[in-house]
C-alpha atoms as a PDB file:
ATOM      1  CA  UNK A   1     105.149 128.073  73.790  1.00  0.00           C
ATOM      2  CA  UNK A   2     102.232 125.816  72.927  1.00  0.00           C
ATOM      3  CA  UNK A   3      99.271 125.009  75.703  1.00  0.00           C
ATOM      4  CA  UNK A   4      97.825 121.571  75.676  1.00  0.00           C
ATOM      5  CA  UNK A   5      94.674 120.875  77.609  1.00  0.00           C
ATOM      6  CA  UNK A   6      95.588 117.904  80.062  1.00  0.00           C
ATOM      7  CA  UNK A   7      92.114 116.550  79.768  1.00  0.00           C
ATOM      8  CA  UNK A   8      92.620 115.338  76.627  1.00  0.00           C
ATOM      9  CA  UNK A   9      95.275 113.233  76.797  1.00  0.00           C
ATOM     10  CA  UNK A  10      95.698 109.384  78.521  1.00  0.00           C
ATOM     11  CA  UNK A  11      98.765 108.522  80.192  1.00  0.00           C
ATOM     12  CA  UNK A  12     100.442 107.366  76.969  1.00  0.00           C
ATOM     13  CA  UNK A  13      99.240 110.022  75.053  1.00  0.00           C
ATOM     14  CA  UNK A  14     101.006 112.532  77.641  1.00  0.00           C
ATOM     15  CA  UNK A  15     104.165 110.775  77.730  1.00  0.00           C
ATOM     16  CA  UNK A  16     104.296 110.945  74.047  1.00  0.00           C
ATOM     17  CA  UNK A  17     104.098 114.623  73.887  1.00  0.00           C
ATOM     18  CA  UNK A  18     106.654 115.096  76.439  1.00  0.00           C
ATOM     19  CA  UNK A  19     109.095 112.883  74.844  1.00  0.00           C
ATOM     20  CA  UNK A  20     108.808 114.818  71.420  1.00  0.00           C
ATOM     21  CA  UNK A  21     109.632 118.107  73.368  1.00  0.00           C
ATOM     22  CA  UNK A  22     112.952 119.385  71.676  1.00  0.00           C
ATOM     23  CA  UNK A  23     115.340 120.422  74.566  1.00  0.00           C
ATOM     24  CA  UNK A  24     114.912 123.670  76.741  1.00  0.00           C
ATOM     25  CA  UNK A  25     111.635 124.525  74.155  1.00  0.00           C
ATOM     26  CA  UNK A  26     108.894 124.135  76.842  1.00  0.00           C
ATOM     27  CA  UNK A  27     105.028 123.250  76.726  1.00  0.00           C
ATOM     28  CA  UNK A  28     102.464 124.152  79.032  1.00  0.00           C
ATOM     29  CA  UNK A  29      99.870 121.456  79.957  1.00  0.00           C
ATOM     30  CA  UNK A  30      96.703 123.250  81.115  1.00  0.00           C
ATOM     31  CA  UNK A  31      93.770 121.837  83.256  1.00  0.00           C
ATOM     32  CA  UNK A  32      90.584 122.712  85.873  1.00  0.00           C
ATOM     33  CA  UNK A  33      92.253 120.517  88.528  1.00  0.00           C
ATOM     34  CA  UNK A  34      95.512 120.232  90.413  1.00  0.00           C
ATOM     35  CA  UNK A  35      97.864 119.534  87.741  1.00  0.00           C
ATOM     36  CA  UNK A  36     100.927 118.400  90.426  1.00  0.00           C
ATOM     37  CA  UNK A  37     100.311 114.393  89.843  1.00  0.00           C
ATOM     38  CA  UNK A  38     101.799 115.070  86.419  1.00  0.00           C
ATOM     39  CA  UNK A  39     105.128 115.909  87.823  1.00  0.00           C
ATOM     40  CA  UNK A  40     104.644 112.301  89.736  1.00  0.00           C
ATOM     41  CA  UNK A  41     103.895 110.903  86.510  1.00  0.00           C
ATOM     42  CA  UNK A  42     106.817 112.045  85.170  1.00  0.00           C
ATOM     43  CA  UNK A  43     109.550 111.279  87.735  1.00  0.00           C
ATOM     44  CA  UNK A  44     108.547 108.174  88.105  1.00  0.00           C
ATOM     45  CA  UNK A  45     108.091 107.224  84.450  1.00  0.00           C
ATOM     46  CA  UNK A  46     111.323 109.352  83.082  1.00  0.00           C
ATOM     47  CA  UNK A  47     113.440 110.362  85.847  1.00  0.00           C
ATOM     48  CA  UNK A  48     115.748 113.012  85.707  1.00  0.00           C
ATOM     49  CA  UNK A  49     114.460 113.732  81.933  1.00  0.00           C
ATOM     50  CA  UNK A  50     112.068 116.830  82.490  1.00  0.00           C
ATOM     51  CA  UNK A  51     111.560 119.982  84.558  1.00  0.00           C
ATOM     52  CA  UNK A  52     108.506 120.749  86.109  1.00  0.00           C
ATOM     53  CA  UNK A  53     106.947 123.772  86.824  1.00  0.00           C
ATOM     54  CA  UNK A  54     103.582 123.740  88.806  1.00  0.00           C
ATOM     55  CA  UNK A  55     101.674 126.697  88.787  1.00  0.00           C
ATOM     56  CA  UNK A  56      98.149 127.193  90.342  1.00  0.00           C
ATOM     57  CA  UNK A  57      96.475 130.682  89.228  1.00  0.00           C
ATOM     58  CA  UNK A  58      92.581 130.077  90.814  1.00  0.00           C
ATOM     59  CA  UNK A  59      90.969 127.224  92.166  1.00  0.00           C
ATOM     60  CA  UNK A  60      90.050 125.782  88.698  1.00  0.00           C
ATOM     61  CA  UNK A  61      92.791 127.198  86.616  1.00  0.00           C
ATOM     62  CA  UNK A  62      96.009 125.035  87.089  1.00  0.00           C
ATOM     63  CA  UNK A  63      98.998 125.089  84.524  1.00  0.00           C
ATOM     64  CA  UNK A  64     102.295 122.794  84.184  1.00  0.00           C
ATOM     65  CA  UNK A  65     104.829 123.936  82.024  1.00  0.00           C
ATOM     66  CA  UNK A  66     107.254 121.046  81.016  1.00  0.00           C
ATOM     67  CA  UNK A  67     110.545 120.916  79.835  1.00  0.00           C
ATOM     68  CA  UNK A  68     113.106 118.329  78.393  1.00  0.00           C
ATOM     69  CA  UNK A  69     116.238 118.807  80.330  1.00  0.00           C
ATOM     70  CA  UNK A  70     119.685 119.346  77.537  1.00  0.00           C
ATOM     71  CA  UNK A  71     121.811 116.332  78.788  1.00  0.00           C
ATOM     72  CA  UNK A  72     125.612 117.408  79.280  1.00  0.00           C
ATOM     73  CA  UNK A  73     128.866 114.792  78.606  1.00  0.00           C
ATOM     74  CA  UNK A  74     130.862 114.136  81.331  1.00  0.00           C
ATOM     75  CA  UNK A  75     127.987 115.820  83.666  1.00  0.00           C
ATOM     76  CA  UNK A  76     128.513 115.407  87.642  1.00  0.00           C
ATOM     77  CA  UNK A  77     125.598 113.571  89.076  1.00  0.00           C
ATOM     78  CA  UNK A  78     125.162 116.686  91.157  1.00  0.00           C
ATOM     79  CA  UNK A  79     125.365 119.753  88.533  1.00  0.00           C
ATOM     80  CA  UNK A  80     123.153 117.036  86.809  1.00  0.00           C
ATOM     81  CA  UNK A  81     120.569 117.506  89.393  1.00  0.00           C
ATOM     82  CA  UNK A  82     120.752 121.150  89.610  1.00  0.00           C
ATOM     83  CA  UNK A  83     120.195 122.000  86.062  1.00  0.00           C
ATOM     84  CA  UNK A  84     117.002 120.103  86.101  1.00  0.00           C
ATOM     85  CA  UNK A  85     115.707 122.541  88.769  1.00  0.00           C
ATOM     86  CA  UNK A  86     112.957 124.792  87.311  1.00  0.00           C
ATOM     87  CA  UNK A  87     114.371 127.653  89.797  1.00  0.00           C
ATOM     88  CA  UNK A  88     117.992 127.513  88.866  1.00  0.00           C
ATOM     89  CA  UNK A  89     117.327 127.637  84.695  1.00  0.00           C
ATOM     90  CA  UNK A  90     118.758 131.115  85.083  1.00  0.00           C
ATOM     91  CA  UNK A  91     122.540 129.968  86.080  1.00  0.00           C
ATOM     92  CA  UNK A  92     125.071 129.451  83.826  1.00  0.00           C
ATOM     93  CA  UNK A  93     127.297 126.099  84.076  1.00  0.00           C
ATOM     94  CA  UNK A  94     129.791 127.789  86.059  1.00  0.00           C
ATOM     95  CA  UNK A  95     127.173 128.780  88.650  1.00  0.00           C
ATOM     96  CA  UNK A  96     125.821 125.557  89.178  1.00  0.00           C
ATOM     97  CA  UNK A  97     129.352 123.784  89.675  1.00  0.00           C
ATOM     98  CA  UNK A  98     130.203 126.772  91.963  1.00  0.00           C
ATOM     99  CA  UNK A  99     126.758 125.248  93.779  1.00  0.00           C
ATOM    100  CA  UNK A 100     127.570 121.600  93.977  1.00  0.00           C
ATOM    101  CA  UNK A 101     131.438 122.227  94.956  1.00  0.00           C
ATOM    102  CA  UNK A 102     129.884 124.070  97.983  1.00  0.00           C
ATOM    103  CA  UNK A 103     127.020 121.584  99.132  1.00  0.00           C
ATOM    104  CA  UNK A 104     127.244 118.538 100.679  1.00  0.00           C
ATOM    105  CA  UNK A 105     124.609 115.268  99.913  1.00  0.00           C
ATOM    106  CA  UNK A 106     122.617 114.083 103.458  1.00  0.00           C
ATOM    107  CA  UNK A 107     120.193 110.675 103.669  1.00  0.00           C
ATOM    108  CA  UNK A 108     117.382 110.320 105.651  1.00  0.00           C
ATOM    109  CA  UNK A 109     114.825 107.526 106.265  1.00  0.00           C
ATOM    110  CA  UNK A 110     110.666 108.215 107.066  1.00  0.00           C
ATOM    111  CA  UNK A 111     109.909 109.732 109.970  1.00  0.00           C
ATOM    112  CA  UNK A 112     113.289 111.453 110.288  1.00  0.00           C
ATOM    113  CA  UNK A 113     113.021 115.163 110.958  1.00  0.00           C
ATOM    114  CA  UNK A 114     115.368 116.512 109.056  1.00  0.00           C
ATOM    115  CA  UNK A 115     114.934 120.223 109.736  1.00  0.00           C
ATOM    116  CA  UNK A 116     113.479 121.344 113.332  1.00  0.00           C
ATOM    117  CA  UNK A 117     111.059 124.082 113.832  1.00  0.00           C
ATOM    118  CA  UNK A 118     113.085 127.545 114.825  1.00  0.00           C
ATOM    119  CA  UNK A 119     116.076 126.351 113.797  1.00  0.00           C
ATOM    120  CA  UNK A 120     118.749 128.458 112.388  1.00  0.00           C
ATOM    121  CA  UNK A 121     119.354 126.018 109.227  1.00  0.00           C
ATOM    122  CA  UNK A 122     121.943 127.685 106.910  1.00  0.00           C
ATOM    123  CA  UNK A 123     121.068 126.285 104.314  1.00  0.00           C
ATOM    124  CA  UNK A 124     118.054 125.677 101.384  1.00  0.00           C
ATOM    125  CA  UNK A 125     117.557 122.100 100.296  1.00  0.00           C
ATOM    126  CA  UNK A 126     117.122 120.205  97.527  1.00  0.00           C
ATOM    127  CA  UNK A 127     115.477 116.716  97.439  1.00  0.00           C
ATOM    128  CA  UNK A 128     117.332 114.765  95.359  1.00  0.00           C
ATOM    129  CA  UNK A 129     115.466 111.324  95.726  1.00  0.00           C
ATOM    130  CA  UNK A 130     112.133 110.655  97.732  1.00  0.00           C
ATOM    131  CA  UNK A 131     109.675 112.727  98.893  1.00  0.00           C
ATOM    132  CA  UNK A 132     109.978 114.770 102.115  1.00  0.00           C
ATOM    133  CA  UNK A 133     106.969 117.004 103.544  1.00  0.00           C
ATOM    134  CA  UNK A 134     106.516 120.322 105.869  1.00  0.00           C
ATOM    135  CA  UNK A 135     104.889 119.861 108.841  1.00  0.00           C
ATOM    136  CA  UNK A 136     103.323 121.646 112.201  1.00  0.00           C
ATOM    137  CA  UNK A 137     103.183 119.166 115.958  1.00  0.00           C
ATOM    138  CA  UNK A 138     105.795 118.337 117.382  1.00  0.00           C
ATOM    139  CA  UNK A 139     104.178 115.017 118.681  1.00  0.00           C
ATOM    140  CA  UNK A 140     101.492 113.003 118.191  1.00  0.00           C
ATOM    141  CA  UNK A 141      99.211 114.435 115.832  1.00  0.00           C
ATOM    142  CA  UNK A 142     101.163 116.429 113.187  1.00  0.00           C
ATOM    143  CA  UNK A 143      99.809 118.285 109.811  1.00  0.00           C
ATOM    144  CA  UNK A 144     101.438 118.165 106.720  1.00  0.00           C
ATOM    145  CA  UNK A 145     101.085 121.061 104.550  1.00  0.00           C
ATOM    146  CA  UNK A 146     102.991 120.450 101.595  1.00  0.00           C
ATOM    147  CA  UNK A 147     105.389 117.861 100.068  1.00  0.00           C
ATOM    148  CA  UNK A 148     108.144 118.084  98.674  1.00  0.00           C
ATOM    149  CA  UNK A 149     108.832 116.308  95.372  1.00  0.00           C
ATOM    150  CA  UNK A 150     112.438 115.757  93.388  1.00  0.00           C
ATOM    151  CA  UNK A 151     114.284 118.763  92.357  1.00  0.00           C
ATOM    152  CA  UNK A 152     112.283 120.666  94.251  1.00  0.00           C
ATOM    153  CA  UNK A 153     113.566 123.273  96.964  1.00  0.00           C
ATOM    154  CA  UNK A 154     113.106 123.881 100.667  1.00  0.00           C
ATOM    155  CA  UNK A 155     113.521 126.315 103.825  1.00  0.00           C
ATOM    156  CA  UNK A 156     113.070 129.162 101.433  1.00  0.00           C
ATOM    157  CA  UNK A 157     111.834 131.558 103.797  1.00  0.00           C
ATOM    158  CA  UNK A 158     114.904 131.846 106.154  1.00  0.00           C
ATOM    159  CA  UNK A 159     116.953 132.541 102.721  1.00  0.00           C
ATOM    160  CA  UNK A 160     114.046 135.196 101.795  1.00  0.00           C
ATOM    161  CA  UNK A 161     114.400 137.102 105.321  1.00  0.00           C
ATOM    162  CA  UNK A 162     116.805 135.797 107.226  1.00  0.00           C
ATOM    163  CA  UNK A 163     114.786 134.141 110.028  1.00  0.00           C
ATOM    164  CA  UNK A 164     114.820 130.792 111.378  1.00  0.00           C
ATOM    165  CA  UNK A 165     112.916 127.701 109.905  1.00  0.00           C
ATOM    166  CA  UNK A 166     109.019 126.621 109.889  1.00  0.00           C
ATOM    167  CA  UNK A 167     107.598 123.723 110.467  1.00  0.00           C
ATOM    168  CA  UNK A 168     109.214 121.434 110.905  1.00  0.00           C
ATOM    169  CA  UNK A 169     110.735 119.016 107.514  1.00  0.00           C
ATOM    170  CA  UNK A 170     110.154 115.423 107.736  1.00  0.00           C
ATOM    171  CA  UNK A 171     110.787 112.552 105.154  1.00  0.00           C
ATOM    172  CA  UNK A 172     107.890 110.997 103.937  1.00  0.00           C
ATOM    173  CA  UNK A 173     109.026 108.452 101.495  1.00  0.00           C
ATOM    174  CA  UNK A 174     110.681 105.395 102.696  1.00  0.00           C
ATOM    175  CA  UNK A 175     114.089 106.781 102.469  1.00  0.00           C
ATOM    176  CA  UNK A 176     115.163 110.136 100.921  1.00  0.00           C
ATOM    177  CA  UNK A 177     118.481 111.884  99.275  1.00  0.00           C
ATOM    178  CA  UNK A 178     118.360 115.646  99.410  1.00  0.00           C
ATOM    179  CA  UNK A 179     121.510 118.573  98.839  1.00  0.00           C
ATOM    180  CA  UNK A 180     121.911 121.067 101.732  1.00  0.00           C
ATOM    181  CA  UNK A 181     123.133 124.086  99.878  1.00  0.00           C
ATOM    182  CA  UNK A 182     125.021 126.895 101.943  1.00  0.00           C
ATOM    183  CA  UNK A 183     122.258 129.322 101.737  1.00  0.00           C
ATOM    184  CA  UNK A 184     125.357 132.042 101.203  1.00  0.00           C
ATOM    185  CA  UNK A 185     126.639 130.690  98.575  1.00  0.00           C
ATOM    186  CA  UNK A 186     122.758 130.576  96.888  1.00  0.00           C
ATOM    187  CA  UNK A 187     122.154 134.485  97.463  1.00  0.00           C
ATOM    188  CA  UNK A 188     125.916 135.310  95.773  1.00  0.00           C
ATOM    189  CA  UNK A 189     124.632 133.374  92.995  1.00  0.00           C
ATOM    190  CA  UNK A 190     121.333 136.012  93.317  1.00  0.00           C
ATOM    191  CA  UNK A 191     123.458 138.855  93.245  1.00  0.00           C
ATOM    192  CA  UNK A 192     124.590 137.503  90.060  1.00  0.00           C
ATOM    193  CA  UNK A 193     121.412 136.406  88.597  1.00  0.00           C
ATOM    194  CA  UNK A 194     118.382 138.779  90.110  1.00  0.00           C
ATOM    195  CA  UNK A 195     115.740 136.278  87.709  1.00  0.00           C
ATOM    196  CA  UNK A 196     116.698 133.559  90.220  1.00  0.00           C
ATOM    197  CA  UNK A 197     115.010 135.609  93.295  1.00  0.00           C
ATOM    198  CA  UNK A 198     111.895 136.016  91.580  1.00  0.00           C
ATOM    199  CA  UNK A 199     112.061 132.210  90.371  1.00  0.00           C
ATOM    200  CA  UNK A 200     112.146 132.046  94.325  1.00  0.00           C
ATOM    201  CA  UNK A 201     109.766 133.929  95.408  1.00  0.00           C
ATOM    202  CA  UNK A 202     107.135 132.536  92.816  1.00  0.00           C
ATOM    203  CA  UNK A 203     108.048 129.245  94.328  1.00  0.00           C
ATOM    204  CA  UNK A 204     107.048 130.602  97.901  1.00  0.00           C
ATOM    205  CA  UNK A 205     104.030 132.392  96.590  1.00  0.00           C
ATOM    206  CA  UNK A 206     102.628 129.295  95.657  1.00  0.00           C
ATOM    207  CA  UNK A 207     103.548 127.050  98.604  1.00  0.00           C
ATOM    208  CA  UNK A 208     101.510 129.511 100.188  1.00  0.00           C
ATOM    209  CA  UNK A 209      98.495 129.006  98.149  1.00  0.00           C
ATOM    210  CA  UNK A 210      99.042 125.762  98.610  1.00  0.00           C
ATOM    211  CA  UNK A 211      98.763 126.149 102.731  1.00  0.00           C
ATOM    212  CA  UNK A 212      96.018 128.613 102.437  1.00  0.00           C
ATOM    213  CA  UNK A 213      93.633 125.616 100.636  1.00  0.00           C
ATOM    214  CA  UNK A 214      94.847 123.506 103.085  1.00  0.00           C
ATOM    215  CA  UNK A 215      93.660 125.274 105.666  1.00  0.00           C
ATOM    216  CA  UNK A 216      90.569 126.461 103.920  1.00  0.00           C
ATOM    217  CA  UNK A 217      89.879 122.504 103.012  1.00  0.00           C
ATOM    218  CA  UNK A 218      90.292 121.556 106.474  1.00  0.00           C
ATOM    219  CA  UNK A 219      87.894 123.771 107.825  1.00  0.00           C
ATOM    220  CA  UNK A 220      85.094 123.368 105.564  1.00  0.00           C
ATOM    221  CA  UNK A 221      85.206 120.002 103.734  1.00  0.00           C
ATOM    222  CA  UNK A 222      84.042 116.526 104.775  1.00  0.00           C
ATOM    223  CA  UNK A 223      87.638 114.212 105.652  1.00  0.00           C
ATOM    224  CA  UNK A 224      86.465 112.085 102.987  1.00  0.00           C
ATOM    225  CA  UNK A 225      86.404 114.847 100.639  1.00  0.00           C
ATOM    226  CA  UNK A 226      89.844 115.994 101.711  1.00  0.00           C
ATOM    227  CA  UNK A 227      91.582 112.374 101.178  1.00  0.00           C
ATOM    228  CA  UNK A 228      90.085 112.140  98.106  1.00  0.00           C
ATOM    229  CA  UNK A 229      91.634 115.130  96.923  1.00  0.00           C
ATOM    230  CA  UNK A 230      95.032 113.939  98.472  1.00  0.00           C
ATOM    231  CA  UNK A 231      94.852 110.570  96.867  1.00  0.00           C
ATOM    232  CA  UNK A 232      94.278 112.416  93.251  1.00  0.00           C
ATOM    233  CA  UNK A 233      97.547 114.311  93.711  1.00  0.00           C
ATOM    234  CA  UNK A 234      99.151 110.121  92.930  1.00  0.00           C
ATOM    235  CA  UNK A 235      96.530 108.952  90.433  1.00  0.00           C
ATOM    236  CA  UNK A 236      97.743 108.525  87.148  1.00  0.00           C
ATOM    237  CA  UNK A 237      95.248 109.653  84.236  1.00  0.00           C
ATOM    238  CA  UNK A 238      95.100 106.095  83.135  1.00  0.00           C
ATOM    239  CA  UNK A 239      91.367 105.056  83.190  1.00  0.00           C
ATOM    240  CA  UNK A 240      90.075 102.546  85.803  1.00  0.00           C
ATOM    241  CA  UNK A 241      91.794 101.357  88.699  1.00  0.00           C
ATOM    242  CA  UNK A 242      95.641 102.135  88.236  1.00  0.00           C
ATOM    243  CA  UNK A 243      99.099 101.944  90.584  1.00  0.00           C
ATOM    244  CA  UNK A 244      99.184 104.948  92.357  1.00  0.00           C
ATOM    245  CA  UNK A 245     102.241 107.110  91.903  1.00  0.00           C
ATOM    246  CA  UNK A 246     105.062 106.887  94.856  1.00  0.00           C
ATOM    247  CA  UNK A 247     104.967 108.053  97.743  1.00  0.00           C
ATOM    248  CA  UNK A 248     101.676 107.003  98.330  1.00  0.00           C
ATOM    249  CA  UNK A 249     102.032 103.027  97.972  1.00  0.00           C
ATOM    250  CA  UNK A 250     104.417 103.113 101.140  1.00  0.00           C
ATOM    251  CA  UNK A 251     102.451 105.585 103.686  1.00  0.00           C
ATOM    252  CA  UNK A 252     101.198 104.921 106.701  1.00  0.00           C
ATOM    253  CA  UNK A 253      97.609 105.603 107.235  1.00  0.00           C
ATOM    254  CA  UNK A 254      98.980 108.168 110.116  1.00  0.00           C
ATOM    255  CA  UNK A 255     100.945 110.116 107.048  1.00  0.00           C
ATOM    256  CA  UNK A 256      97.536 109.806 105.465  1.00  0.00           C
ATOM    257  CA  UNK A 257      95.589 111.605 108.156  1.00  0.00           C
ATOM    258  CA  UNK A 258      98.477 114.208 108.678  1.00  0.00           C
ATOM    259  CA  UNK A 259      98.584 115.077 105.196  1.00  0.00           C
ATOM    260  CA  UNK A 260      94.395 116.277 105.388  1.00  0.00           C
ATOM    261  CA  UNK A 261      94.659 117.457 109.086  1.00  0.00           C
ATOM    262  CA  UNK A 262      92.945 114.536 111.190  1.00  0.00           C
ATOM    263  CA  UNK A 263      93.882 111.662 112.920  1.00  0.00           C
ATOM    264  CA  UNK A 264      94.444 107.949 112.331  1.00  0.00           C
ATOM    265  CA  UNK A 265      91.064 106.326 113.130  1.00  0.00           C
ATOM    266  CA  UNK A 266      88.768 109.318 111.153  1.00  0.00           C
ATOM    267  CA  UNK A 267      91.084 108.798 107.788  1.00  0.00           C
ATOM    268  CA  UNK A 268      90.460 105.140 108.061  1.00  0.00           C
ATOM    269  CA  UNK A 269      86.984 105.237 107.705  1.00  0.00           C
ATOM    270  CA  UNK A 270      87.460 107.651 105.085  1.00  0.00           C
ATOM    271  CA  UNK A 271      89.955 105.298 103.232  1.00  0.00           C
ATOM    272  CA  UNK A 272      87.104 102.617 103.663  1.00  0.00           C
ATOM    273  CA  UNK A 273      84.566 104.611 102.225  1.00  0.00           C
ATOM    274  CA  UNK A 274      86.314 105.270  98.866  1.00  0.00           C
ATOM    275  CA  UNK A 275      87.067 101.643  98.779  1.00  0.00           C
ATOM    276  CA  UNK A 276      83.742 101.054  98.820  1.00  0.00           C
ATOM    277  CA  UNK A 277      82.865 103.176  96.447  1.00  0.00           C
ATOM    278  CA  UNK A 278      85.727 101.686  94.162  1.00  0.00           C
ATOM    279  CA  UNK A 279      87.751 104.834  94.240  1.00  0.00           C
ATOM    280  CA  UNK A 280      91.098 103.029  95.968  1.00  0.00           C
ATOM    281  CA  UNK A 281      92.050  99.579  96.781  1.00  0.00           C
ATOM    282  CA  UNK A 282      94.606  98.114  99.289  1.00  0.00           C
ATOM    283  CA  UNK A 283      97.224  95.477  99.758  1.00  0.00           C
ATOM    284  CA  UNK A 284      98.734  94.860 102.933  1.00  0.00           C
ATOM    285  CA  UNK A 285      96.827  97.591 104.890  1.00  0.00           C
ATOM    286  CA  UNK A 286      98.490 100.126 101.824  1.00  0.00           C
ATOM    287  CA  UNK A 287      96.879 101.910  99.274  1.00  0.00           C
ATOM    288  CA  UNK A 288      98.026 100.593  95.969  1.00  0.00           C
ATOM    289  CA  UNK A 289      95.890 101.474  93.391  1.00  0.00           C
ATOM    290  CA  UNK A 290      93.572 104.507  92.719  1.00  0.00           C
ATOM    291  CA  UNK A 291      90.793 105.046  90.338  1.00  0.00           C
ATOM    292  CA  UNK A 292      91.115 108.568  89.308  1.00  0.00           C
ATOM    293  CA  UNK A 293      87.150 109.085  87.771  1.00  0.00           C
ATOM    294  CA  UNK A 294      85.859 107.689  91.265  1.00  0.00           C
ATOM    295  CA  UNK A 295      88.090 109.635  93.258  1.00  0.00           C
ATOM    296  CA  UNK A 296      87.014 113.345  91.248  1.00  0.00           C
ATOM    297  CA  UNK A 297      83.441 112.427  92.124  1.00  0.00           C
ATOM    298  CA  UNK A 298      84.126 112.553  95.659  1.00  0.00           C
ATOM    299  CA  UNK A 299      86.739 115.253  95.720  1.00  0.00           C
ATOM    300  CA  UNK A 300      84.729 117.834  93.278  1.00  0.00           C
ATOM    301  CA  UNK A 301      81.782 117.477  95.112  1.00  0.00           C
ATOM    302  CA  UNK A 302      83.467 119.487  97.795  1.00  0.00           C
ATOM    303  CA  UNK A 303      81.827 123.017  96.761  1.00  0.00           C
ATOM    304  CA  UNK A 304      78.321 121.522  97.256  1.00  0.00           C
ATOM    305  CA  UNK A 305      79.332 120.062 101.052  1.00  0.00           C
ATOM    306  CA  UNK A 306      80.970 122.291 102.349  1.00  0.00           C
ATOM    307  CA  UNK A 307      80.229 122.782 106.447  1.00  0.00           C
ATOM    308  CA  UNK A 308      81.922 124.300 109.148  1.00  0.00           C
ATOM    309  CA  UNK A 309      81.895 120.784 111.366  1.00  0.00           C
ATOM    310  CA  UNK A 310      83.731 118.530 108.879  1.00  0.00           C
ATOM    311  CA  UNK A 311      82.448 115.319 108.912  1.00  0.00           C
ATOM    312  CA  UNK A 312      83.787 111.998 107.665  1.00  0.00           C
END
């Protein structure tokens, strides 16, 4: 498997590699920063056409190994979906129809909880279209701790021990498709294949690095800092001010401030200050376009501020 440094390539440049990939022969893009706008890139750009796997290994070694999904005639829109999941690569054909016979498709517009906290969901999810997100409050002033891309899979935990939900799972996107899959159904499909349990528990490992920074971030870094950060997880590599990817364009500024841990009126001066700077720019009271150079300056500057009273 080959390893490309990500800083090398532009936008079209990156594209190109991924569309020479030859099916189910991955490569692994390599980089000092988060590498998880690339999966954005790609969804949006070639949906349905790739697997993504994100992996973070220290705080400036980041990896995202890509692969071309093998189209299959006659495929259900559904087994379609599942093979494209980095987690089930493992199954055979007959395990993922066995999957999508037993699971049923559920819509959602943002703002809908669609899992409550301490609930006993039986099931793990799969977003299917849009962008849904984890979150802690139960009103007012929630915190977002991760999202949750395409093909990607939630309420792992209660299938790891058993237990009941946390956090709550909200849709962040404007509307959102996702496949609630009988969670016993999943673990006979683990009996079957053990490599899918560790493709699990990788996948749970991370989210938790992922909510560790978060909290770290929150604690130590400027807000401005932390939305700058948050905006670079949608900026495309393209140089200069660019569209940023989805979900972004279409959340609120309340979204915004959940997704860093603060409230409405702090992220908006934050949001101004980066449009000072020429780091974002906004139509409509949204941000639409990022500039990713701009943005780094503000987010990578974080080891040199950081303070235990955040400030703005």
């Amino acid at each position: 498997m080959s390893t490309i440094a990500i800083a090398s390539l532009d936008e079209r440049e990156l594209l190109g590699v991924c569309d020479d990939l030859t099916p189910l022969r991955p490569v692994t893009f390599s980089s000092s920063k988060d590498t998880s706008w690339l999966r954005e890139v790609l969804e949006t750009r070639r949906p349905g056409s790739f697997m993504v796997t994100l992996k973070k290994w220290s705080d400036d070694q980041w990896f995202a190994e890509v692969t071309r999904v093998l189209p299959m005639p006659h495929d259900d829109a559904i087994v379609a979906t599942l093979r494209s999941v980095p987690a089930f690569r493992a199954l055979a054909e007959d395990s993922l129809h066995t999957i999508a016979q037993a699971s049923k498709v559920q819509v959602a517009r943002r703002g809908k909880t669609v899992i409550r906290k301490n609930a006993a969901w039986p099931y793990i999810g799969l977003v299917i279209e849009g962008t849904l997100a984890n979150a802690a409050g139960d009103t007012g002033r929630d915190r977002f701790f991760y999202s949750i891309a395409p093909r990607e899979l939630f309420a792992l935990v209660p299938f790891l021990d058993d237990g009941a939900t946390m956090g709550r799972t909200i849709v962040l996107s404007k509307n959102a498709k996702f496949l609630a899959i009988p969670r016993e159904v999943l673990r006979e499909q683990a009996r079957l294949h053990p490599e899918l349990l560790f493709s699990l528990a990788a996948l749970c490992a991370q989210r938790l690095r992922i909510v560790t920074d978060a909290l770290f971030a929150q604690a130590t870094e400027p807000v401005t800092n932390r939305i700058a950060s948050f905006f670079l997880q949608h900026a495309t590599p393209t140089a200069g001010m660019a569209l940023a990817l989805p979900p972004l364009q279409t959340m609120t500024q309340s979204q915004m401030a959940a997704a860093v841990g603060t409230v409405k009126e702090v992220a908006a001066r934050a949001i101004a200050r980066l449009e000072e700077a020429g780091g974002v720019r906004r139509e409509r009271g949204h941000v639409r376009y990022l500039d990713r150079s701009i943005l780094e300056t503000f987010a990578l500057a974080r080891d040199d501020q950081r303070e235990y009273a955040p400030a703005v």
